[in-house]
PDB file of N, CA and C in Angstrom:
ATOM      1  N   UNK A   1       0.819  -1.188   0.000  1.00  0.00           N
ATOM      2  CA  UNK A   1       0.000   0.000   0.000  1.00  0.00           C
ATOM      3  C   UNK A   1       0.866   1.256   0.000  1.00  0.00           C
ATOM      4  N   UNK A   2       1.787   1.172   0.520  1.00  0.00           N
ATOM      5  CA  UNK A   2       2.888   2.405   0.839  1.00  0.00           C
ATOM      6  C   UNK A   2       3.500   2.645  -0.958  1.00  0.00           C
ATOM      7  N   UNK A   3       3.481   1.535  -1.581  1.00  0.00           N
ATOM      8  CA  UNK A   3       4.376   1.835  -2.899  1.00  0.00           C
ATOM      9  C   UNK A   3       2.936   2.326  -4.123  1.00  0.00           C
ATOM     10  N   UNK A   4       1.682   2.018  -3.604  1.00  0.00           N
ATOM     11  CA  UNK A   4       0.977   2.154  -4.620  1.00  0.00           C
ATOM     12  C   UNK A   4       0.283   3.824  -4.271  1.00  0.00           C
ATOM     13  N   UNK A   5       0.587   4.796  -2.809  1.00  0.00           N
ATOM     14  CA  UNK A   5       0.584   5.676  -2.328  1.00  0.00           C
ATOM     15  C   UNK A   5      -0.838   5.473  -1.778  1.00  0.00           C
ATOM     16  N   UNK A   6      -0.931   4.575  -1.272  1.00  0.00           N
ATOM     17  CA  UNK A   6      -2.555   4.685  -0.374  1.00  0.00           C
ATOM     18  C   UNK A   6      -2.140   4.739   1.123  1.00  0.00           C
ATOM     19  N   UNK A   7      -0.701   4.582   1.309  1.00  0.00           N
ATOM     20  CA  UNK A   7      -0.460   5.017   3.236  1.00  0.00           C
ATOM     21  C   UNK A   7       0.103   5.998   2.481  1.00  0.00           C
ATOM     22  N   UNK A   8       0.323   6.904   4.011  1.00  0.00           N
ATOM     23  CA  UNK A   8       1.420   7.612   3.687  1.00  0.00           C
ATOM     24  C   UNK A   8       2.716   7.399   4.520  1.00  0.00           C
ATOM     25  N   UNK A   9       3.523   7.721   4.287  1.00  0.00           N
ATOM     26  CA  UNK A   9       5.170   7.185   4.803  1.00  0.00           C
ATOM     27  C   UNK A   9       5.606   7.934   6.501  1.00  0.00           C
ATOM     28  N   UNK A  10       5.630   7.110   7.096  1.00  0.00           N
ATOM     29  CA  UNK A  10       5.296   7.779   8.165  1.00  0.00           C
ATOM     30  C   UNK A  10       6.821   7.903   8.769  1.00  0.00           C
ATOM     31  N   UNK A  11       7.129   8.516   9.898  1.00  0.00           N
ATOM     32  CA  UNK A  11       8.624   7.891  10.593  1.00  0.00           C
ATOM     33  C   UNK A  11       8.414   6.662  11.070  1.00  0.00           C
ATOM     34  N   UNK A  12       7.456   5.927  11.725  1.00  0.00           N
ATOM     35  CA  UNK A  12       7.561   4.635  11.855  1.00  0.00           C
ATOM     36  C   UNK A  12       7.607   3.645  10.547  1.00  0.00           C
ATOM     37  N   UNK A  13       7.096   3.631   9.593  1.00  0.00           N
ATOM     38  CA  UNK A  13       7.565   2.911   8.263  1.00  0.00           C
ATOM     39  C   UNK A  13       9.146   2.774   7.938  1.00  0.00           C
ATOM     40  N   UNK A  14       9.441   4.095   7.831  1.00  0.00           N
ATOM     41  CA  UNK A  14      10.956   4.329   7.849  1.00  0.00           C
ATOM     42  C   UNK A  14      11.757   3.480   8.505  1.00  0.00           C
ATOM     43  N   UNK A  15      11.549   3.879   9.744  1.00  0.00           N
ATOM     44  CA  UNK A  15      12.256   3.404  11.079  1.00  0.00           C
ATOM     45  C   UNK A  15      12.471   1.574  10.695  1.00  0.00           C
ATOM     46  N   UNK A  16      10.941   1.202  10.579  1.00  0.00           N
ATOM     47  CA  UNK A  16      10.819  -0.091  10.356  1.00  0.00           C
ATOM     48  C   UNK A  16      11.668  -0.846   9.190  1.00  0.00           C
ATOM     49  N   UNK A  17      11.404  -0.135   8.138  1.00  0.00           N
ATOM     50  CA  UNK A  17      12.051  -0.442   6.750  1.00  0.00           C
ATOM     51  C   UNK A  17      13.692  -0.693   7.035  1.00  0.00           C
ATOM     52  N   UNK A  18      14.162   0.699   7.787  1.00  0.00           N
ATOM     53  CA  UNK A  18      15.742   0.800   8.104  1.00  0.00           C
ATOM     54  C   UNK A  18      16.063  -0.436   8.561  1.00  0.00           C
ATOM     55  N   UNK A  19      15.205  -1.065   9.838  1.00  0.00           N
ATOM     56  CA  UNK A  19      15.433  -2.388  10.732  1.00  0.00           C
ATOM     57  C   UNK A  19      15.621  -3.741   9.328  1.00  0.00           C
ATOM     58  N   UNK A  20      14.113  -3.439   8.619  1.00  0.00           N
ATOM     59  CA  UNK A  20      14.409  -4.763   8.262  1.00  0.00           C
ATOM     60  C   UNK A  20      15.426  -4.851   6.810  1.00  0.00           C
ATOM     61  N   UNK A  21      16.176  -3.696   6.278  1.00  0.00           N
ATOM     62  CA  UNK A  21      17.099  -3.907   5.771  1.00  0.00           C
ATOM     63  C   UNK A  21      17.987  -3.972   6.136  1.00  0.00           C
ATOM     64  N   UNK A  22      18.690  -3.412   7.497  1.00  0.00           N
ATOM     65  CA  UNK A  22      19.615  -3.758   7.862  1.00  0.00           C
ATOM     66  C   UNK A  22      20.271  -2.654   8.037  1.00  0.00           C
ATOM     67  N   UNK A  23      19.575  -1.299   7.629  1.00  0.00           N
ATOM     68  CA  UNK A  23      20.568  -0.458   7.847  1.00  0.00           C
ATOM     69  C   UNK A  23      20.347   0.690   8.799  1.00  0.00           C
ATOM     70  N   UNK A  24      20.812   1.983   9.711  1.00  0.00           N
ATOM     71  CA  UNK A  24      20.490   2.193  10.481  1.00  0.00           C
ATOM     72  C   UNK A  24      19.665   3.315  10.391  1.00  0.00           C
ATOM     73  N   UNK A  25      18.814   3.513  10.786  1.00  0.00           N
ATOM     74  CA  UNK A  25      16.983   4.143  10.937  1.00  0.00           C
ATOM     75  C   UNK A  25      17.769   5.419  10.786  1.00  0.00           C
ATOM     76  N   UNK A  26      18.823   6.287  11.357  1.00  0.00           N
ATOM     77  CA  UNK A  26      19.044   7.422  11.080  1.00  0.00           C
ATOM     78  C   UNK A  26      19.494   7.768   9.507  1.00  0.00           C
ATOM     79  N   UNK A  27      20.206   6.727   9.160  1.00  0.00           N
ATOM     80  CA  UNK A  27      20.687   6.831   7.590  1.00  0.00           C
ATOM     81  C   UNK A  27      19.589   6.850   6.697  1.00  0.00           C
ATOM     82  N   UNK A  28      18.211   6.240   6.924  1.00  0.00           N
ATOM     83  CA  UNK A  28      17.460   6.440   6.160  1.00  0.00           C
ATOM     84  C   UNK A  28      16.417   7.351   6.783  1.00  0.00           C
ATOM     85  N   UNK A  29      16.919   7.746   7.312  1.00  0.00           N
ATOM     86  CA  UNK A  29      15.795   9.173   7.695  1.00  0.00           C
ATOM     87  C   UNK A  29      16.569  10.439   7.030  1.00  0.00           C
ATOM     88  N   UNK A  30      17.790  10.329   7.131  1.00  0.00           N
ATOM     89  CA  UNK A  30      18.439  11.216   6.170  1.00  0.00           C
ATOM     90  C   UNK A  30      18.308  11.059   4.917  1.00  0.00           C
ATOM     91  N   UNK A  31      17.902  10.179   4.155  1.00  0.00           N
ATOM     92  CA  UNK A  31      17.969   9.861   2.816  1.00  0.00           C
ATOM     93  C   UNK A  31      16.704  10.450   2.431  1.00  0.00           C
ATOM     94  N   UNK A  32      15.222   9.955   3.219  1.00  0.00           N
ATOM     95  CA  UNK A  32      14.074  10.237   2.926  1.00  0.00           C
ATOM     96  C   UNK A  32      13.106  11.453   3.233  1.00  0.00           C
ATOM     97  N   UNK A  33      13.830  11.804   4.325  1.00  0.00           N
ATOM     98  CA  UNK A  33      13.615  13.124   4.847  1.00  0.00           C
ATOM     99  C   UNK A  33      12.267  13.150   5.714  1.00  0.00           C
ATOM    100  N   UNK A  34      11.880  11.885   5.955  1.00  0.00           N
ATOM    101  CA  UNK A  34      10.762  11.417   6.696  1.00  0.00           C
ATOM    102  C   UNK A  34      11.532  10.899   8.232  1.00  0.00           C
ATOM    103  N   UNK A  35      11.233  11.914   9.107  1.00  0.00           N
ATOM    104  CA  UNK A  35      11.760  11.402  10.765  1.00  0.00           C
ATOM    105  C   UNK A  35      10.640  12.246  11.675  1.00  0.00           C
ATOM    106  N   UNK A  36      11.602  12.218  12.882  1.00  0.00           N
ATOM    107  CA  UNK A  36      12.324  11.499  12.966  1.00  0.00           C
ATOM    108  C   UNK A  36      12.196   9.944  13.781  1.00  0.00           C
ATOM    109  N   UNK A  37      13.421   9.554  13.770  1.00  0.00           N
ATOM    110  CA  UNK A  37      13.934   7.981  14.171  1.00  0.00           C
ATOM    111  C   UNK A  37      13.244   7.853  15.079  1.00  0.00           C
ATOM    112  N   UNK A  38      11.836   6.934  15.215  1.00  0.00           N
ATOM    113  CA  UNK A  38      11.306   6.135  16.377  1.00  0.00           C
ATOM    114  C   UNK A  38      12.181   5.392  17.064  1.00  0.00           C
ATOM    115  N   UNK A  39      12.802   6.046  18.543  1.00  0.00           N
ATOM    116  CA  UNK A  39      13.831   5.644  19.327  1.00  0.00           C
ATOM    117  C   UNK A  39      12.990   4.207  20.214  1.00  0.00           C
ATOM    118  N   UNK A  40      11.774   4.254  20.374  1.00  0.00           N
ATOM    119  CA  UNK A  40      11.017   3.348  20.956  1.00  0.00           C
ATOM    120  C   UNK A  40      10.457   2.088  20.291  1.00  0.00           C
ATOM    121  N   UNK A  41      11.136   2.160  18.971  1.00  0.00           N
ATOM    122  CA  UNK A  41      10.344   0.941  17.575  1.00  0.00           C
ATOM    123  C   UNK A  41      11.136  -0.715  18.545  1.00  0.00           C
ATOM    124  N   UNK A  42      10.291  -1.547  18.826  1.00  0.00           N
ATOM    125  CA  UNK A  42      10.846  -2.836  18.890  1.00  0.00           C
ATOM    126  C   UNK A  42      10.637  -3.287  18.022  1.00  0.00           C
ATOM    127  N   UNK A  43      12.101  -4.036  17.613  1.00  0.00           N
ATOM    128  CA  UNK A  43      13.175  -4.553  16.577  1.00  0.00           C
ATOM    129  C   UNK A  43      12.691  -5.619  17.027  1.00  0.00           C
ATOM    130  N   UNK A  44      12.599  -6.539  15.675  1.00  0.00           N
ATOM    131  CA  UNK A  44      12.295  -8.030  15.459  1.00  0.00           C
ATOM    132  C   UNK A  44      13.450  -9.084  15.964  1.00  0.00           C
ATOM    133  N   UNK A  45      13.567  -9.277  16.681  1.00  0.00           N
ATOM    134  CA  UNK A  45      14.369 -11.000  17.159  1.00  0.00           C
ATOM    135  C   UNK A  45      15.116 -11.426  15.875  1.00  0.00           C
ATOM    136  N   UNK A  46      14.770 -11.476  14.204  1.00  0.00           N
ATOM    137  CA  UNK A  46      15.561 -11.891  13.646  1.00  0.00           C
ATOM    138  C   UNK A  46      15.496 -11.201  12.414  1.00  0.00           C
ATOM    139  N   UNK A  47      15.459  -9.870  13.170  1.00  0.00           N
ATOM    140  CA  UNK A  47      15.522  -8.659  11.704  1.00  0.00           C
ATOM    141  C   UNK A  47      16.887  -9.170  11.143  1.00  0.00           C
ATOM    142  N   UNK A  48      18.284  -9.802  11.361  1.00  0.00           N
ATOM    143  CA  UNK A  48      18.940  -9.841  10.338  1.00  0.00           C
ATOM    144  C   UNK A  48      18.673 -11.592   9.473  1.00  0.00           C
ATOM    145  N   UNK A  49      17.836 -12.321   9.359  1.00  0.00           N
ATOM    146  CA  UNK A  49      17.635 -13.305   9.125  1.00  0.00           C
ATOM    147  C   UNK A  49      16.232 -12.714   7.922  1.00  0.00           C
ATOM    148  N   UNK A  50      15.439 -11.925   8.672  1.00  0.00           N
ATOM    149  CA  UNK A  50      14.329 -10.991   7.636  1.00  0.00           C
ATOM    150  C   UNK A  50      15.031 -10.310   6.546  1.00  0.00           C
ATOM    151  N   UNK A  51      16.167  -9.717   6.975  1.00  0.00           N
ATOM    152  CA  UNK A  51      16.780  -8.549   5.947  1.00  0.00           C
ATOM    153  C   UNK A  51      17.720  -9.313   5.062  1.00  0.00           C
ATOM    154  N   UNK A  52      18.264 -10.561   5.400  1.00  0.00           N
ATOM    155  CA  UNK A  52      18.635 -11.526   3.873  1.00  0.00           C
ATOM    156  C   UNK A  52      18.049 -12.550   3.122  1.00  0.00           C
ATOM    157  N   UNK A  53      16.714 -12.711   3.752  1.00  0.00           N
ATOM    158  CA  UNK A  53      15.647 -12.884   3.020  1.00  0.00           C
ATOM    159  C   UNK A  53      14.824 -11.963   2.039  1.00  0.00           C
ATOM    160  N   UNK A  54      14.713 -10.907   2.520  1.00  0.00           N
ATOM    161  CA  UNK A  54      14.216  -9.605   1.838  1.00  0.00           C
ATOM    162  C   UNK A  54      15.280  -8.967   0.267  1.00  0.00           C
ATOM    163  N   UNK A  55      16.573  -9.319   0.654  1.00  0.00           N
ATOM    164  CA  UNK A  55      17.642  -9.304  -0.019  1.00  0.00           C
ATOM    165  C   UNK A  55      17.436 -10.127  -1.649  1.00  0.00           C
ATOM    166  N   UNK A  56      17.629 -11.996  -0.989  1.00  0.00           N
ATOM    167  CA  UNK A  56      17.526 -12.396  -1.805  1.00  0.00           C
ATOM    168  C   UNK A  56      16.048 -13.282  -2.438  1.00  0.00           C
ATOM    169  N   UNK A  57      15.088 -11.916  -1.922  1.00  0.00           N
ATOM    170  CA  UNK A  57      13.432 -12.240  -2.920  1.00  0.00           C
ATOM    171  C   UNK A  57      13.903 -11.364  -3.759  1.00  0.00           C
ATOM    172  N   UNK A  58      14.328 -10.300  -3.985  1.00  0.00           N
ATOM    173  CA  UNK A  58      14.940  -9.520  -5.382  1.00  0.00           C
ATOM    174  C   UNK A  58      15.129 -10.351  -6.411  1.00  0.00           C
ATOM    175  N   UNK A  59      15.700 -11.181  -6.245  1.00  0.00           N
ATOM    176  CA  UNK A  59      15.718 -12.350  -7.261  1.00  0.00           C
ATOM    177  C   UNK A  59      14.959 -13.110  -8.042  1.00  0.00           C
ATOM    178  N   UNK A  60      13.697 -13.233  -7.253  1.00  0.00           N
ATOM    179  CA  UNK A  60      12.362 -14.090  -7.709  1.00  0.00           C
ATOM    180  C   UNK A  60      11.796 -13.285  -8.741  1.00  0.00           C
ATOM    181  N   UNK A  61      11.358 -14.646  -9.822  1.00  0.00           N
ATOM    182  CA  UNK A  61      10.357 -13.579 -10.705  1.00  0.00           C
ATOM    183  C   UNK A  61       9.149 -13.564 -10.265  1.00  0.00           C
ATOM    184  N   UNK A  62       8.278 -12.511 -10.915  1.00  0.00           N
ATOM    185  CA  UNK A  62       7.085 -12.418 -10.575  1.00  0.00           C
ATOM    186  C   UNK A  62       6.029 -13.658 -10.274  1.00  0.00           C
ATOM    187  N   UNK A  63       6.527 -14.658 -11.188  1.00  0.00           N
ATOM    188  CA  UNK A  63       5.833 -16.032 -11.039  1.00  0.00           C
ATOM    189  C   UNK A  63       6.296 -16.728 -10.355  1.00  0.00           C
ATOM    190  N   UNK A  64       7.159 -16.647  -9.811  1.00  0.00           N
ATOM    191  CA  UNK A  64       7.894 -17.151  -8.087  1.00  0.00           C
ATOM    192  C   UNK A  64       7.194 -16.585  -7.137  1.00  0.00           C
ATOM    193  N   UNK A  65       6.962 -15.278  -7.014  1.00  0.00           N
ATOM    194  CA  UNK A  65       6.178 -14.488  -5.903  1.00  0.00           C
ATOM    195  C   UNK A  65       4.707 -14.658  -6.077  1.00  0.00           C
ATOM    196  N   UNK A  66       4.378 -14.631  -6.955  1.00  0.00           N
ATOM    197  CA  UNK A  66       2.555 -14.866  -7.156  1.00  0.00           C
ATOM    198  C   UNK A  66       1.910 -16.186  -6.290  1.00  0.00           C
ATOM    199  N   UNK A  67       2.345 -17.295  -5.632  1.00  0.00           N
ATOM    200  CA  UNK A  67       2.112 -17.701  -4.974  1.00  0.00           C
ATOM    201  C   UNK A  67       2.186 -17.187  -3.440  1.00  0.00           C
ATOM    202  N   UNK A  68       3.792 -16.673  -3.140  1.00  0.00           N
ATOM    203  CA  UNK A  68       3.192 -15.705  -1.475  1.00  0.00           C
ATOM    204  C   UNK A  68       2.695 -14.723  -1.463  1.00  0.00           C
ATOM    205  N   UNK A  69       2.186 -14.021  -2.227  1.00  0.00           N
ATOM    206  CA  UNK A  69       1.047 -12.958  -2.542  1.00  0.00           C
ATOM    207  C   UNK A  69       0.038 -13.311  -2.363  1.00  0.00           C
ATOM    208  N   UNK A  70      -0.652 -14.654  -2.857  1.00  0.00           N
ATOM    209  CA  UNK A  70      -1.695 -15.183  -3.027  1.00  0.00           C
ATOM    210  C   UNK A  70      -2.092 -15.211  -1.248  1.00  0.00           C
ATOM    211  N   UNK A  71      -1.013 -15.919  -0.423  1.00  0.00           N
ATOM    212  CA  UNK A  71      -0.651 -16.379   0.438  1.00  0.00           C
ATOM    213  C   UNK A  71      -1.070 -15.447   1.787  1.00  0.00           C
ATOM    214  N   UNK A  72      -0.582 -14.130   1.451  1.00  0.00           N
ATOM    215  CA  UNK A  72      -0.542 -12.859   2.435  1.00  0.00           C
ATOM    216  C   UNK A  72      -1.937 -12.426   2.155  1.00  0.00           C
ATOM    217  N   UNK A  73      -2.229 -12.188   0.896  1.00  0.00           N
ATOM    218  CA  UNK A  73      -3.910 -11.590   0.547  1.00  0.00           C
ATOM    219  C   UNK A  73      -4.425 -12.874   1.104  1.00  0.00           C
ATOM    220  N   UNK A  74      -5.019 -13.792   1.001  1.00  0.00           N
ATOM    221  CA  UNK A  74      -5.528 -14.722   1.742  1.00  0.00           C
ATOM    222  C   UNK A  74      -5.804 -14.608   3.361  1.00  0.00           C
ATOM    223  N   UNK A  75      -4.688 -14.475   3.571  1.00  0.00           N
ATOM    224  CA  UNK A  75      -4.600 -13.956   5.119  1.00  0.00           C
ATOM    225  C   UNK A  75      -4.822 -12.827   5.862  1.00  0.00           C
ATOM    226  N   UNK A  76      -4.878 -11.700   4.796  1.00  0.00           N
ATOM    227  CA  UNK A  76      -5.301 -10.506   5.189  1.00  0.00           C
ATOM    228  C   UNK A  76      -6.868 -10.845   4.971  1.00  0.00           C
ATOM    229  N   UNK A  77      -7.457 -11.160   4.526  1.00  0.00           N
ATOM    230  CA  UNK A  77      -9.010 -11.467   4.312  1.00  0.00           C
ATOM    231  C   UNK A  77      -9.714 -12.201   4.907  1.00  0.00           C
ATOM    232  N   UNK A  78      -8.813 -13.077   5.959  1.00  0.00           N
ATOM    233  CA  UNK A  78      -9.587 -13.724   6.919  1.00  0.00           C
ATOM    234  C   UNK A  78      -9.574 -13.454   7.893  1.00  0.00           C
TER     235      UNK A  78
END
C-alpha cells in the first residue's frame, strides 16, 4: 500500500524499513527526509535473518512471488 501511495510514509515505516534492511533508521531518515527515528520501535528477534531474506526475494520472478502474494492476501481477508 505504501508503494501504490494509499499510506502515507510515516517515521515509523521508515524506522521499520531501516530495521528490516539492515541499515540504520538514522541513515534512512536522512535519505528520505521522513523522521524522525522512532527511538522506541521494537526490533524483530531476527531482523537480520528478515533482511537476507528480503535481499535475496529480489531475485524471484514475478511467477515465483505470485504464490506468497496469493498467500498474504488470503490472510489478510480472513
Amino acid at each position: 500500500m505504501l508503494g501504490k501511495g494509499l499510506v502515507a510514509i510515516t517515521p515509523q515505516y521508515v524506522t521499520a524499513y531501516a530495521h528490516l534492511l539492515g541499515y540504520p533508521p538514522g541513515d534512512i531518515v536522512a535519505v528520505t527526509g521522513v523522521g524522525p527515528v522512532v527511538t522506541d520501535a521494537q526490533v524483530h528477534p531476527a531482523r537480520a535473518e528478515l533482511a537476507a531474506r528480503a535481499w535475496q526475494a529480489r531475485r524471484l520472478s514475478s511467477e515465483q512471488l505470485s504464490n506468497p502474494i496469493a498467500v498474504a492476501r488470503a490472510m489478510l481477508q480472513s
